[in-house]
C-alpha atoms as a PDB file:
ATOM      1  CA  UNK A   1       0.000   0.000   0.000  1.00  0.00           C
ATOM      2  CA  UNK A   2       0.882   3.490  -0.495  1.00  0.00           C
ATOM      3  CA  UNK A   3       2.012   6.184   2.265  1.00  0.00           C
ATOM      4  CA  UNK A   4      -1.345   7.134   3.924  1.00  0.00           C
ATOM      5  CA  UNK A   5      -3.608   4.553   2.573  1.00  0.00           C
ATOM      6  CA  UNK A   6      -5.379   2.612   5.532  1.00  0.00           C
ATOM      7  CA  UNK A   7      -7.295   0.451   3.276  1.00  0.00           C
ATOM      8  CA  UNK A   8      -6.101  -2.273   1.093  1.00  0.00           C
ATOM      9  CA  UNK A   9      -6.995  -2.934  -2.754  1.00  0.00           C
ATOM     10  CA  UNK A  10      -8.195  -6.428  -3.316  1.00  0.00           C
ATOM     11  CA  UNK A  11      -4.620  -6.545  -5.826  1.00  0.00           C
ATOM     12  CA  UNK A  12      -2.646  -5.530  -2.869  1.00  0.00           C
ATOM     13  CA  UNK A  13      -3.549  -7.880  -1.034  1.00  0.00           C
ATOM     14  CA  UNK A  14      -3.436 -10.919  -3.592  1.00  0.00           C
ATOM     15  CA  UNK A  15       0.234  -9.789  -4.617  1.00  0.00           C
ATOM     16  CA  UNK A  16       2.183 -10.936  -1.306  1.00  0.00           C
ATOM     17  CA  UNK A  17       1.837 -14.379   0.125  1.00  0.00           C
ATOM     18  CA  UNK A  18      -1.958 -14.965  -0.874  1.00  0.00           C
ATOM     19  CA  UNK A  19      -1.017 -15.111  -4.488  1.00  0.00           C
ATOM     20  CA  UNK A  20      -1.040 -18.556  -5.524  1.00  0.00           C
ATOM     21  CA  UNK A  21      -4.389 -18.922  -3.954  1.00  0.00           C
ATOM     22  CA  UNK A  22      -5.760 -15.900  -5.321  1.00  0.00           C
ATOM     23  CA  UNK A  23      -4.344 -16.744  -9.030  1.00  0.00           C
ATOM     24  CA  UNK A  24      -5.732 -20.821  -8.492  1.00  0.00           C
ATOM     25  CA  UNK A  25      -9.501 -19.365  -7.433  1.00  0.00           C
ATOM     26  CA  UNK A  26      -9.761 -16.801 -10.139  1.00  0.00           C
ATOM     27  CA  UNK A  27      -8.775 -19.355 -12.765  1.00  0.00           C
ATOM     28  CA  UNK A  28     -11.295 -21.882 -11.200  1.00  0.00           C
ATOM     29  CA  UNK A  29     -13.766 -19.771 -11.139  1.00  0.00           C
ATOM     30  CA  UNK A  30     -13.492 -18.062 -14.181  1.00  0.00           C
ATOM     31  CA  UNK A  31     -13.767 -21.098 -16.112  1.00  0.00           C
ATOM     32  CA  UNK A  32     -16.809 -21.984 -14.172  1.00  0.00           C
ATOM     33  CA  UNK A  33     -18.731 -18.869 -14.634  1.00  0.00           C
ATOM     34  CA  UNK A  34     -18.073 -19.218 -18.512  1.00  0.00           C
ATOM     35  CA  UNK A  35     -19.470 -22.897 -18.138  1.00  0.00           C
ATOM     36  CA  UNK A  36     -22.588 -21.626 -16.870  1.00  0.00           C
ATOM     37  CA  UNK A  37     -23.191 -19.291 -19.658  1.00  0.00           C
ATOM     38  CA  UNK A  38     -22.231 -22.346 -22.170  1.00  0.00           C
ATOM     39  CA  UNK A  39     -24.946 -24.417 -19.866  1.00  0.00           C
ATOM     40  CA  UNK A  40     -27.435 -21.866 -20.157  1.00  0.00           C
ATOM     41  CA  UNK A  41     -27.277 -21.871 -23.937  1.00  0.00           C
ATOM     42  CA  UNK A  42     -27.230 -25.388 -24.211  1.00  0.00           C
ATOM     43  CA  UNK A  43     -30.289 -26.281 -21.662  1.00  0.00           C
ATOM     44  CA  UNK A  44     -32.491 -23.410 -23.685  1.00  0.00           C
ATOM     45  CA  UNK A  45     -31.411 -25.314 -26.783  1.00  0.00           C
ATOM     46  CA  UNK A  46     -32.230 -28.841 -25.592  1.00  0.00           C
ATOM     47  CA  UNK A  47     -35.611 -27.651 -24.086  1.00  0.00           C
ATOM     48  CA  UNK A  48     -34.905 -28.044 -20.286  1.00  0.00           C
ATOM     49  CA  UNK A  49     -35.056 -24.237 -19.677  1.00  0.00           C
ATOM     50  CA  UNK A  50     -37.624 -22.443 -21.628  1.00  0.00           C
ATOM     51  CA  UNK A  51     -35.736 -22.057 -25.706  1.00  0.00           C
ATOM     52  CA  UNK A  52     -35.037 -18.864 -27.483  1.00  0.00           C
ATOM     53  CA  UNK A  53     -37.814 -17.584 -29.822  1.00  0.00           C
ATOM     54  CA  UNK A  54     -35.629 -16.425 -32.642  1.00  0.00           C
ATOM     55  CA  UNK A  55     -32.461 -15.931 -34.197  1.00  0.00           C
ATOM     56  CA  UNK A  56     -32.024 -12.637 -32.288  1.00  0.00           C
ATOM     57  CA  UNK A  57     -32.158 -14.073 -29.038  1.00  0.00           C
ATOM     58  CA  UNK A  58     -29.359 -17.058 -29.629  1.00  0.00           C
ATOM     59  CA  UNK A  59     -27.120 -14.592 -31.376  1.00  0.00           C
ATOM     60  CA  UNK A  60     -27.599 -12.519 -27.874  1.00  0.00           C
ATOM     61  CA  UNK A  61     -26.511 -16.131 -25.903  1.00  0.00           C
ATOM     62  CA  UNK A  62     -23.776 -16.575 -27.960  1.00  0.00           C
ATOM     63  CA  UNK A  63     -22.504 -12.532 -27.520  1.00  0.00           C
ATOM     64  CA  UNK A  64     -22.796 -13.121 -23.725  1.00  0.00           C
ATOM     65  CA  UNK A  65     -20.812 -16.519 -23.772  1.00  0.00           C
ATOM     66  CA  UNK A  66     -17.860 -14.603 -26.303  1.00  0.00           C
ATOM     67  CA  UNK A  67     -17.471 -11.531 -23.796  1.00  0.00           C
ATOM     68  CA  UNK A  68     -17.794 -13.616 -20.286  1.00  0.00           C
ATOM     69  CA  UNK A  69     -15.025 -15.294 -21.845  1.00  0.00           C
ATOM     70  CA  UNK A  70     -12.700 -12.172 -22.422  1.00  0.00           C
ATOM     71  CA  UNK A  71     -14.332 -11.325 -19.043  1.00  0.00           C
ATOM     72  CA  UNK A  72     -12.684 -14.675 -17.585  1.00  0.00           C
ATOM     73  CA  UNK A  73      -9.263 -14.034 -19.557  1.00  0.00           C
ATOM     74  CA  UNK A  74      -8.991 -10.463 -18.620  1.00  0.00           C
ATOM     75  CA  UNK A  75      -9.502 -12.079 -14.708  1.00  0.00           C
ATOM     76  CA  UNK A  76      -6.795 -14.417 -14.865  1.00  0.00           C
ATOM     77  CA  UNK A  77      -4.261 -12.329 -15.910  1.00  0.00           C
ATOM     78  CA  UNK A  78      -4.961  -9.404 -13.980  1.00  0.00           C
ATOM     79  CA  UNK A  79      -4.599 -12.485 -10.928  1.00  0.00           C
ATOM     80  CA  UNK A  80      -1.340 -13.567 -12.381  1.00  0.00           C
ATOM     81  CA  UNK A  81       0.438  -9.589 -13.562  1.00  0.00           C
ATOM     82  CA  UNK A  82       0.128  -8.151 -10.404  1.00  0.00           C
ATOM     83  CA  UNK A  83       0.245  -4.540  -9.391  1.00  0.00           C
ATOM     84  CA  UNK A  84       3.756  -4.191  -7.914  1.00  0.00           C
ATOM     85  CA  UNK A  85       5.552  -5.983 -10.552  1.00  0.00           C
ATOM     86  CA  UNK A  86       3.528  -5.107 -13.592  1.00  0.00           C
ATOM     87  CA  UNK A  87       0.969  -1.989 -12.676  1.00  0.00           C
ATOM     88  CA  UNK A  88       0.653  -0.726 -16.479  1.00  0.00           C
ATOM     89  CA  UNK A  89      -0.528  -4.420 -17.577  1.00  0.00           C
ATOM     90  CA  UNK A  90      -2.707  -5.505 -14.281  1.00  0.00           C
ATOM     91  CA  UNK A  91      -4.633  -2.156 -14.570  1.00  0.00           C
ATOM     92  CA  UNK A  92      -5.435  -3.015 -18.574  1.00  0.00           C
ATOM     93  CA  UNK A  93      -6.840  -6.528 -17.913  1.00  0.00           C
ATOM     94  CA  UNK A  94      -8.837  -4.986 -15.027  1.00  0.00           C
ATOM     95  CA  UNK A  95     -10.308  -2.877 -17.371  1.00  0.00           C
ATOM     96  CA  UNK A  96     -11.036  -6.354 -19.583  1.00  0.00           C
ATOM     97  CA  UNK A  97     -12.253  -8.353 -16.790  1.00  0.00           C
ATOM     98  CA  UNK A  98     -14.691  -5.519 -15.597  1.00  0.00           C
ATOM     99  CA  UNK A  99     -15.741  -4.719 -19.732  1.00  0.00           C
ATOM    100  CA  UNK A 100     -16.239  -7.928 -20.824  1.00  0.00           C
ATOM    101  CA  UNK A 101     -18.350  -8.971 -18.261  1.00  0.00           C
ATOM    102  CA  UNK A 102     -20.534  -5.818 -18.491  1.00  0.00           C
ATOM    103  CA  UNK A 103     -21.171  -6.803 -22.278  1.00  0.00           C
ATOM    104  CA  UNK A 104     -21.739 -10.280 -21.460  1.00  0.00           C
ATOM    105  CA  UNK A 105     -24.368  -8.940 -18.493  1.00  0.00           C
ATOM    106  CA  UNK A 106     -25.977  -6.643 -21.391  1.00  0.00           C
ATOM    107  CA  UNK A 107     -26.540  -9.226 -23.720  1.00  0.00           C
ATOM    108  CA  UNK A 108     -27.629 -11.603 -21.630  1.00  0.00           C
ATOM    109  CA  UNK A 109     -29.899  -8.689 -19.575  1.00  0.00           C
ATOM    110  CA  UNK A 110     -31.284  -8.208 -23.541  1.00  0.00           C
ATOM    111  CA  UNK A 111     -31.844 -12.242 -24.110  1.00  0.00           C
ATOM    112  CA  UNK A 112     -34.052 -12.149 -20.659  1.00  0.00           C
ATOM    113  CA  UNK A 113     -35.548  -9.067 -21.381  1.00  0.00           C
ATOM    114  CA  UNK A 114     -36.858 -11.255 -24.728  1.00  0.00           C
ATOM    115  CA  UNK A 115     -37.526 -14.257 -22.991  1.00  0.00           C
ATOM    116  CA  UNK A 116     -39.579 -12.694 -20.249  1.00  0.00           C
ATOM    117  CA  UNK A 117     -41.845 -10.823 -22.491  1.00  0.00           C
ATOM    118  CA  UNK A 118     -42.847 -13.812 -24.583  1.00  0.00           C
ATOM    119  CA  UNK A 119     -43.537 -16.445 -21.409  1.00  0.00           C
ATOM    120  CA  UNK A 120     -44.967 -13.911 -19.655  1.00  0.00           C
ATOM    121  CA  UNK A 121     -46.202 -17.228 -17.496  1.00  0.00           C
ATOM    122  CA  UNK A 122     -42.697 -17.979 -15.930  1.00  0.00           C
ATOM    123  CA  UNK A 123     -42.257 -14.816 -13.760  1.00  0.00           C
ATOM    124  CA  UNK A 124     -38.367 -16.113 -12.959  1.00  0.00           C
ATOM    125  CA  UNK A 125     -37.349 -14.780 -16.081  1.00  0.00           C
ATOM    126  CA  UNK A 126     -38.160 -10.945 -15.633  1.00  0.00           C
ATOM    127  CA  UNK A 127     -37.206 -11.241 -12.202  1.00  0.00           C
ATOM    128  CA  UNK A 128     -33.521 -12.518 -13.579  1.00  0.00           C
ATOM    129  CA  UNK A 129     -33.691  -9.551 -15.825  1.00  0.00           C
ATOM    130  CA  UNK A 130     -34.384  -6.937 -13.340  1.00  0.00           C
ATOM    131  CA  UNK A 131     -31.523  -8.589 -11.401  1.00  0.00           C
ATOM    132  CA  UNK A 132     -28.897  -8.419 -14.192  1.00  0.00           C
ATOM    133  CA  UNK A 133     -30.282  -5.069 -15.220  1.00  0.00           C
ATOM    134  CA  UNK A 134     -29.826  -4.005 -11.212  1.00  0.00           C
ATOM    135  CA  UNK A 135     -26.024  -5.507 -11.703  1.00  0.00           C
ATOM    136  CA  UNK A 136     -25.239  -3.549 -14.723  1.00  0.00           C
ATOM    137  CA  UNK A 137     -26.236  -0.290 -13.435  1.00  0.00           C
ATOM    138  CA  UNK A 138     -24.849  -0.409 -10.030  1.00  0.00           C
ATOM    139  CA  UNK A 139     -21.330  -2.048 -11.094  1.00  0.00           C
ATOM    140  CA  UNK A 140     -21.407   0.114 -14.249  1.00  0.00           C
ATOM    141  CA  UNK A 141     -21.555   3.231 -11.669  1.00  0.00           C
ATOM    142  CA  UNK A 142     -19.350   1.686  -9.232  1.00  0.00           C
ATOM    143  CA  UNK A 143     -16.125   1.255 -12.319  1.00  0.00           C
ATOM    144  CA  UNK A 144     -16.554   5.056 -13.369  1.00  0.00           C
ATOM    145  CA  UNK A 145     -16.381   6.017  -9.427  1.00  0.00           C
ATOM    146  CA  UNK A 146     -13.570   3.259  -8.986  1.00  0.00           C
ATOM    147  CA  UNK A 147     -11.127   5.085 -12.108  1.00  0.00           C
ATOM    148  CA  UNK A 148     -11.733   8.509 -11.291  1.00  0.00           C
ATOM    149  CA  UNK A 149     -11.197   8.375  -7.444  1.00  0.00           C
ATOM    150  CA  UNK A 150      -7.938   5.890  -8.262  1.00  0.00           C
ATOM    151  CA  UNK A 151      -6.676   8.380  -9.840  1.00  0.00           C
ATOM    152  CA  UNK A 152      -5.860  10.650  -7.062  1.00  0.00           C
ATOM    153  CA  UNK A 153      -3.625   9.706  -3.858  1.00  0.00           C
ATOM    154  CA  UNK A 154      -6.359  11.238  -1.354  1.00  0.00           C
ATOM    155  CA  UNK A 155      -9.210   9.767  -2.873  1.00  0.00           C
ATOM    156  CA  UNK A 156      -7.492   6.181  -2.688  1.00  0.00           C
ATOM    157  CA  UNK A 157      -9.106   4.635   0.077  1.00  0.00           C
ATOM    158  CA  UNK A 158     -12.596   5.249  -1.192  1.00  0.00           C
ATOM    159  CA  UNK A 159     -11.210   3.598  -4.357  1.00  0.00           C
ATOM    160  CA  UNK A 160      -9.863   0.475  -2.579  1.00  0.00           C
ATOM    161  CA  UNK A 161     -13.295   0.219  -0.646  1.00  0.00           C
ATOM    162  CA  UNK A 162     -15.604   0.643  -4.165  1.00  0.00           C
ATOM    163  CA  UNK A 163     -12.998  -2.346  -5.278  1.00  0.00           C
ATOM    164  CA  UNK A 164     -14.188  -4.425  -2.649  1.00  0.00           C
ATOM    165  CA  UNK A 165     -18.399  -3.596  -3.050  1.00  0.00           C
ATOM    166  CA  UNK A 166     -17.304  -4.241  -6.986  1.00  0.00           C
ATOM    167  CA  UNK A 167     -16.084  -7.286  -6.216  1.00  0.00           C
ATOM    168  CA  UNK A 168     -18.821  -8.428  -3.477  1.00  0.00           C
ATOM    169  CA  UNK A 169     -21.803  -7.317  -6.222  1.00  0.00           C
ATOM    170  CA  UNK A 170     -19.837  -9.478  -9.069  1.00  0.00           C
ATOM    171  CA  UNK A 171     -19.929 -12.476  -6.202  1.00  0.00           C
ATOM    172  CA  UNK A 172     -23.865 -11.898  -6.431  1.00  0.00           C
ATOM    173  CA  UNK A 173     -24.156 -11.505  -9.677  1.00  0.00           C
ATOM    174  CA  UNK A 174     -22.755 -15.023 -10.824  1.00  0.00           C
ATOM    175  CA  UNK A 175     -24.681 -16.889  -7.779  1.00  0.00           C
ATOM    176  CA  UNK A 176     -27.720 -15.320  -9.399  1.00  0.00           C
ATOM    177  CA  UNK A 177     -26.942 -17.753 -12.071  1.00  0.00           C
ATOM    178  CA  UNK A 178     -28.380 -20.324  -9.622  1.00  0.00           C
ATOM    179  CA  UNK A 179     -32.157 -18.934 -10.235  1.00  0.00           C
ATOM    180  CA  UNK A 180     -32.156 -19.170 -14.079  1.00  0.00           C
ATOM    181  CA  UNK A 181     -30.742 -22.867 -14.098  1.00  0.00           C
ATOM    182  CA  UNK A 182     -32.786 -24.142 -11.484  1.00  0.00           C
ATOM    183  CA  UNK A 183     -35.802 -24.781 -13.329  1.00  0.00           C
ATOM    184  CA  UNK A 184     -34.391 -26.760 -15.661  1.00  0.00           C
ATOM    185  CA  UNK A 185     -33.918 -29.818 -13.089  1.00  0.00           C
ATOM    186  CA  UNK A 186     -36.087 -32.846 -13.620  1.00  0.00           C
ATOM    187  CA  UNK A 187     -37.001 -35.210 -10.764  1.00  0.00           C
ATOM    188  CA  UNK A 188     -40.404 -36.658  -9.373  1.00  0.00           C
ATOM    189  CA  UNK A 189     -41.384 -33.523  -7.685  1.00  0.00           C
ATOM    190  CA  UNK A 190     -39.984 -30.917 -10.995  1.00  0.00           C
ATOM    191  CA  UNK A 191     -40.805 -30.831 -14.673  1.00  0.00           C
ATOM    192  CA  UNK A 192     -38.458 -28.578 -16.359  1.00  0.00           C
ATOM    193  CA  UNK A 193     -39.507 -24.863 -17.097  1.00  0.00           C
ATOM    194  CA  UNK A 194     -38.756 -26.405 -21.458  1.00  0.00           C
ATOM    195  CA  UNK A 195     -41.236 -29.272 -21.047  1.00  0.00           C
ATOM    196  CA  UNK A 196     -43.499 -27.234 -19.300  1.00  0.00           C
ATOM    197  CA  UNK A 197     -43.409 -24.323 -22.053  1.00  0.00           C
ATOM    198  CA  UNK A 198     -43.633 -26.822 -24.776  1.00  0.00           C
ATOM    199  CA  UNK A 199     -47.050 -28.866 -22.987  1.00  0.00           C
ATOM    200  CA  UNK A 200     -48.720 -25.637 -22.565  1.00  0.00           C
ATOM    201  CA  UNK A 201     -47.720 -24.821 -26.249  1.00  0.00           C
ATOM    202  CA  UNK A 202     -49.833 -27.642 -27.125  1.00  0.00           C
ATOM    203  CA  UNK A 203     -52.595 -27.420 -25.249  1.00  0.00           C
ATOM    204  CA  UNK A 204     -53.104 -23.629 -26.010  1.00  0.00           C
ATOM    205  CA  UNK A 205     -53.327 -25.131 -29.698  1.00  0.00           C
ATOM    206  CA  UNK A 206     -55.064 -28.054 -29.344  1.00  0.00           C
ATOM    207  CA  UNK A 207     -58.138 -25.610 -27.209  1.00  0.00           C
ATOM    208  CA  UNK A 208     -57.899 -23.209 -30.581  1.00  0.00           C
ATOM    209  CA  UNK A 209     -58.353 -25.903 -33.173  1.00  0.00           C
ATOM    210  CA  UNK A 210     -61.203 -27.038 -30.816  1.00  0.00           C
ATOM    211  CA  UNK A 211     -62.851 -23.684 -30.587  1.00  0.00           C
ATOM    212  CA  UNK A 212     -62.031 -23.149 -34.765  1.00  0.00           C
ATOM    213  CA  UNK A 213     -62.339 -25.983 -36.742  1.00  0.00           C
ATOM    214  CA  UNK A 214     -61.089 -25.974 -40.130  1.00  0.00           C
ATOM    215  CA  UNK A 215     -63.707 -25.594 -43.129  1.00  0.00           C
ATOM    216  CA  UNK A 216     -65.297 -29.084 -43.194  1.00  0.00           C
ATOM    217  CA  UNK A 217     -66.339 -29.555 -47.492  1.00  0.00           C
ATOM    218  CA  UNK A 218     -70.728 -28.614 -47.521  1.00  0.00           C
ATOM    219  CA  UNK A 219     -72.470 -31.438 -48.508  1.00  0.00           C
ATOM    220  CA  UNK A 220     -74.943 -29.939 -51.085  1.00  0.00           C
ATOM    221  CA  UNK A 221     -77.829 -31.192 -53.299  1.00  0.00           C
ATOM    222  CA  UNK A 222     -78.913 -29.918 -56.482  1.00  0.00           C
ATOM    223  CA  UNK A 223     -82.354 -30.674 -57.446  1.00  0.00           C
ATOM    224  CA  UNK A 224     -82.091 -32.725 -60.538  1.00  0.00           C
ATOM    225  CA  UNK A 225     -83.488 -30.588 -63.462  1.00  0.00           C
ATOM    226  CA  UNK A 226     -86.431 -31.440 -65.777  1.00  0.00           C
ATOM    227  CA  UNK A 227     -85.180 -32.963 -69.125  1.00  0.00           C
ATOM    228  CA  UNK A 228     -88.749 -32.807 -70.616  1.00  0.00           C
ATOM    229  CA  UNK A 229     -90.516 -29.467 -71.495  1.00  0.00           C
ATOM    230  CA  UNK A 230     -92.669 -28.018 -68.668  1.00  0.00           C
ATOM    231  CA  UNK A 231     -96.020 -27.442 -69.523  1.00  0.00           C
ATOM    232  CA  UNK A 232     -97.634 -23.858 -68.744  1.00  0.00           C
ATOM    233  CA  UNK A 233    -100.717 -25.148 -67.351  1.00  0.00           C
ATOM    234  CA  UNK A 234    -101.584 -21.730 -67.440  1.00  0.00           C
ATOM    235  CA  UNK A 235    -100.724 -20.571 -71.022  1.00  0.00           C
ATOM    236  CA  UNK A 236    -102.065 -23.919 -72.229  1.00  0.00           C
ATOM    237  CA  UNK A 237    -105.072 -23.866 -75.167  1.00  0.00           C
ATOM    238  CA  UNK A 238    -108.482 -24.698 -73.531  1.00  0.00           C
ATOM    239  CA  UNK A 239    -110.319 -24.234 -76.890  1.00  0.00           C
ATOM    240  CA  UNK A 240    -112.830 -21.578 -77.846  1.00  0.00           C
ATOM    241  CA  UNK A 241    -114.984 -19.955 -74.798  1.00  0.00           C
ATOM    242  CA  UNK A 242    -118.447 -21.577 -75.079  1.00  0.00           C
ATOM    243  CA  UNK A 243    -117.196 -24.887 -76.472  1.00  0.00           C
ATOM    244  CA  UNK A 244    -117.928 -27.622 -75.043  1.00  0.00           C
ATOM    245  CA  UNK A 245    -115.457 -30.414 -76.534  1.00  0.00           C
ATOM    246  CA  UNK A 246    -112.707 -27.718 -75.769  1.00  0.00           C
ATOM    247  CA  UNK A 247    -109.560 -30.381 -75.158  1.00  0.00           C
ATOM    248  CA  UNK A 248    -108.521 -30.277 -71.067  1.00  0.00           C
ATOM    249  CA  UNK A 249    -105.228 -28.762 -70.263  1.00  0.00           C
ATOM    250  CA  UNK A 250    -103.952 -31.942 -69.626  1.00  0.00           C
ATOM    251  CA  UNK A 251    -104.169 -33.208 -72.867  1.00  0.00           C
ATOM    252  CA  UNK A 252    -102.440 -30.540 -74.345  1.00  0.00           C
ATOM    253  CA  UNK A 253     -99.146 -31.609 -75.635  1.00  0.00           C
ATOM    254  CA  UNK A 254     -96.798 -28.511 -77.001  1.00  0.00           C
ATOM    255  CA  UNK A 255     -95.594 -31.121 -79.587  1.00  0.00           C
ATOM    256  CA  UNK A 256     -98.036 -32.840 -81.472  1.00  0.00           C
ATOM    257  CA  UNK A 257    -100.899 -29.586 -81.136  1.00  0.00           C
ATOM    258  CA  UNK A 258    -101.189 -27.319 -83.686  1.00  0.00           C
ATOM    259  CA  UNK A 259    -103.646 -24.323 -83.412  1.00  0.00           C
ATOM    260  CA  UNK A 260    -105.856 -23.612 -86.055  1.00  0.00           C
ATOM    261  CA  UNK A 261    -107.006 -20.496 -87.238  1.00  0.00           C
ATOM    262  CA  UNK A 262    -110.363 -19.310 -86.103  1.00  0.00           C
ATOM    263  CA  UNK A 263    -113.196 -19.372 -88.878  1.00  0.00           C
END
């Protein structure tokens, strides 16, 4: 530590004695936390969890997973290039480790954001995106606060301390993790949230096909039409008024009758 500076940066610390523990639990975990992004992806893919809707939202998985793994690198060798012996280089992978896991939050805060408007049923998947959006906001706060008061020797103290809250609030940010991969365990008691999705998928469209059936074919009969002439009974030739051998209507027969001038 530095002439008047009571409180201890998290580096300061990990760069005596402490260091080969500090460089073997970054690495472990590092690789872990990517792992959970990769099993995240993989369970939405294989329908445990509930599956991306689009192209938009996997291409937003697959962002998260690139920059939580330049997140992890930037990590592990900000453990290893400490800040006695190399100061210029630790500082530039702590800006890596902090950046790429603020991408990887935003894109994966955007995939949620997705998710949890279209199953508006499972309410675990807004409440993981207000939680990642909370994380972004605070930690994206906390960085600018953490360069500007590093800068200065007085101010260094408050910048160790917003170090350690950085580092406490990145702790809760990957246990969060635990809430948007526990639905996808199957046992007796649990159907996964991707089953579940997919049954009420199917019911929802076997109740609309009920309550719409598709255009059955009309059965429809035509009344067969006449092939003979129709006879107007009432244009039909009765004879002369007053006659009484005039020939009945019934008789008449358009084909064979031939009126005759009257005398």
């Amino acid at each position: 530590m530095e002439p008047g500076q009571s409180v201890a940066y998290i580096s300061d610390v990990a760069a005596q004695g402490l260091k080969p523990l500090f460089v073997a639990g970054c690495a472990v975990s590092s690789v872990f936390f990517v792992l959970t992004f990769i099993s995240e992806r993989w369970l939405r893919h294989s329908h445990r969890l509930a599956p991306n809707k689009g192209v938009y939202d996997k291409i937003l998985s697959v962002l998260s997973i690139i920059f939580s793994m330049v997140g992890a690198a930037g990590l592990i060798l900000l453990a290893h290039f400490d800040t006695f012996r190399y100061s210029r280089l630790h500082s530039g992978f702590l800006v890596m480790f902090i950046g790429g896991y603020l991408l990887s939050a935003i894109f994966i805060c955007l995939e949620y954001l997705r998710l949890g408007i279209y199953y508006k049923e499972h309410k675990i998947i807004f409440l993981s995106f207000l939680t990642k959006l909370f994380f972004i906001v605070v930690e994206l706060a906390l960085a600018i606060a953490y360069g500007v008061l590093g800068k200065k020797r007085r101010t260094r103290n408050t910048a160790a301390i917003i170090e350690w809250v950085i580092a406490f609030i990145f702790a809760i940010y990957a246990l969060s993790f635990i809430i948007d991969l526990f639905p996808a365990v199957k046992n007796s008691h649990h159907i996964p949230q991707g089953e579940r999705s997919r049954a009420m998928a199917q019911a929802s469209s076997s109740l609309e096909s009920a309550s719409y059936p598709s255009s059955q074919p009309r059965l429809s009969h035509e009344a067969q039409l006449a092939t003979e002439p129709m006879v107007d009974v009432g244009a039909a030739y009765r004879g002369r008024v007053g006659d009484s051998n005039r020939m009945p209507a019934a008789a008449y027969n358009p084909h064979t009758y031939r009126q005759t001038p009257l005398s």
